[in-house]
Structures are given as structure tokens and as C-alpha cells.
Protein backbone atom coordinates (compact mmCIF):
# COMPACT_ATOMS: atom_id res chain seq x y z
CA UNK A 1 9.64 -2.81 -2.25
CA UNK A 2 13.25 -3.64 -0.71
CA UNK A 3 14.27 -2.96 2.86
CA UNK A 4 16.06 0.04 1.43
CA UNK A 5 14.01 1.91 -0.54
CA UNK A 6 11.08 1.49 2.31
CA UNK A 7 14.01 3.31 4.79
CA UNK A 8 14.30 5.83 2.06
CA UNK A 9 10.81 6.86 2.07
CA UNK A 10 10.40 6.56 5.67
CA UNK A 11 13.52 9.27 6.00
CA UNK A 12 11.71 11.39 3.19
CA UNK A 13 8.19 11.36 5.24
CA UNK A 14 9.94 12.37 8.81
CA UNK A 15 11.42 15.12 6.73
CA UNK A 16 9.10 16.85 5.09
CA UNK A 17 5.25 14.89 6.19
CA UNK A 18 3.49 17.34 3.69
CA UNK A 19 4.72 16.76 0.40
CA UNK A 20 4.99 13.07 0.76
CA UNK A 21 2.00 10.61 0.96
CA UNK A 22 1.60 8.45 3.84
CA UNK A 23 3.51 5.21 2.94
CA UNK A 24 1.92 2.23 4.32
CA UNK A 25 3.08 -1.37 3.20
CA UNK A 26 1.19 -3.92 1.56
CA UNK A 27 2.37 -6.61 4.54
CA UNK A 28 0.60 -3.88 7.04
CA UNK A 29 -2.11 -3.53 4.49
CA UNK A 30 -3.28 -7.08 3.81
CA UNK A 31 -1.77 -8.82 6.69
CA UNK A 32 -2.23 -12.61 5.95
CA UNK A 33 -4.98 -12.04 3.43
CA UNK A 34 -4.54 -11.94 -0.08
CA UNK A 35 -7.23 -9.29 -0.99
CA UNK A 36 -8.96 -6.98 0.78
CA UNK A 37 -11.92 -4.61 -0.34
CA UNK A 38 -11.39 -0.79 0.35
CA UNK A 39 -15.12 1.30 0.31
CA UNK A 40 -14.06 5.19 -1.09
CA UNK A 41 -17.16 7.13 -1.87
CA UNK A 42 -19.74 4.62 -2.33
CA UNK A 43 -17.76 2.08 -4.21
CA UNK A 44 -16.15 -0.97 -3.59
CA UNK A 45 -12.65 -2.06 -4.85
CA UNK A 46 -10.73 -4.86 -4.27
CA UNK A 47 -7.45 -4.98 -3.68
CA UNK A 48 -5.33 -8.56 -4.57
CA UNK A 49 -2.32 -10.03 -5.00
CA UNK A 50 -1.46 -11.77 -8.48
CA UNK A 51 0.71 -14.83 -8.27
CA UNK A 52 2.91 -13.10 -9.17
CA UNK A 53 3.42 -10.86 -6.11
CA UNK A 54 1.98 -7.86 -7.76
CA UNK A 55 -1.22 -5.85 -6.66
CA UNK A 56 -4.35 -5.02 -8.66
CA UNK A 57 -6.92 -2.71 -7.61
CA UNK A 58 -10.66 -2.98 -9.45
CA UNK A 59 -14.02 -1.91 -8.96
């Protein structure tokens, strides 16, 4: 995500926090990692990034 479209969401969530998700970056996210594993009810995913930059979520 560019520098400016993360400043347009950020403007969008200080607006109006209840119709917009929380936006949280992937940098933030995974810090110097490149995957993490998120628990959500019992399961385990894992969340990478490709080679390519991009991110893939599985179970």
C-alpha cells in the first residue's frame, strides 16, 4: 500500500471509526518476520509473505 493511500485511510478512520475497519499495516503486523500464525476460534492460520511481496493467509 503507498504512503498515500495509507494517509487516505487513516483520514477516513479519524472520521468516521465505525464504519471503517481498523487498518493496521503489514510492516506493524509482521515486523521483521516473514510469517506469523494468528489463533481465531480454535484454529491456526498463517500468515506469509510470497516473494513476491504479497500476503497469503491459510489454515
Amino acid at each position: 500500500m503507498s504512503e498515500k493511500s495509507t494517509s487516505n485511510f487513516e483520514s477516513l478512520n479519524a472520521e468516521s471509526t465505525h464504519f471503517l475497519p481498523k487498518v493496521i499495516s503489514s510492516e506493524v503486523l509482521l515486523g521483521q518476520m516473514k510469517q506469523i500464525c494468528i489463533l481465531h476460534d480454535g484454529y491456526v492460520y498463517q500468515l506469509r509473505i510470497t516473494k513476491l511481496g504479497k500476503l497469503i493467509l491459510t489454515k
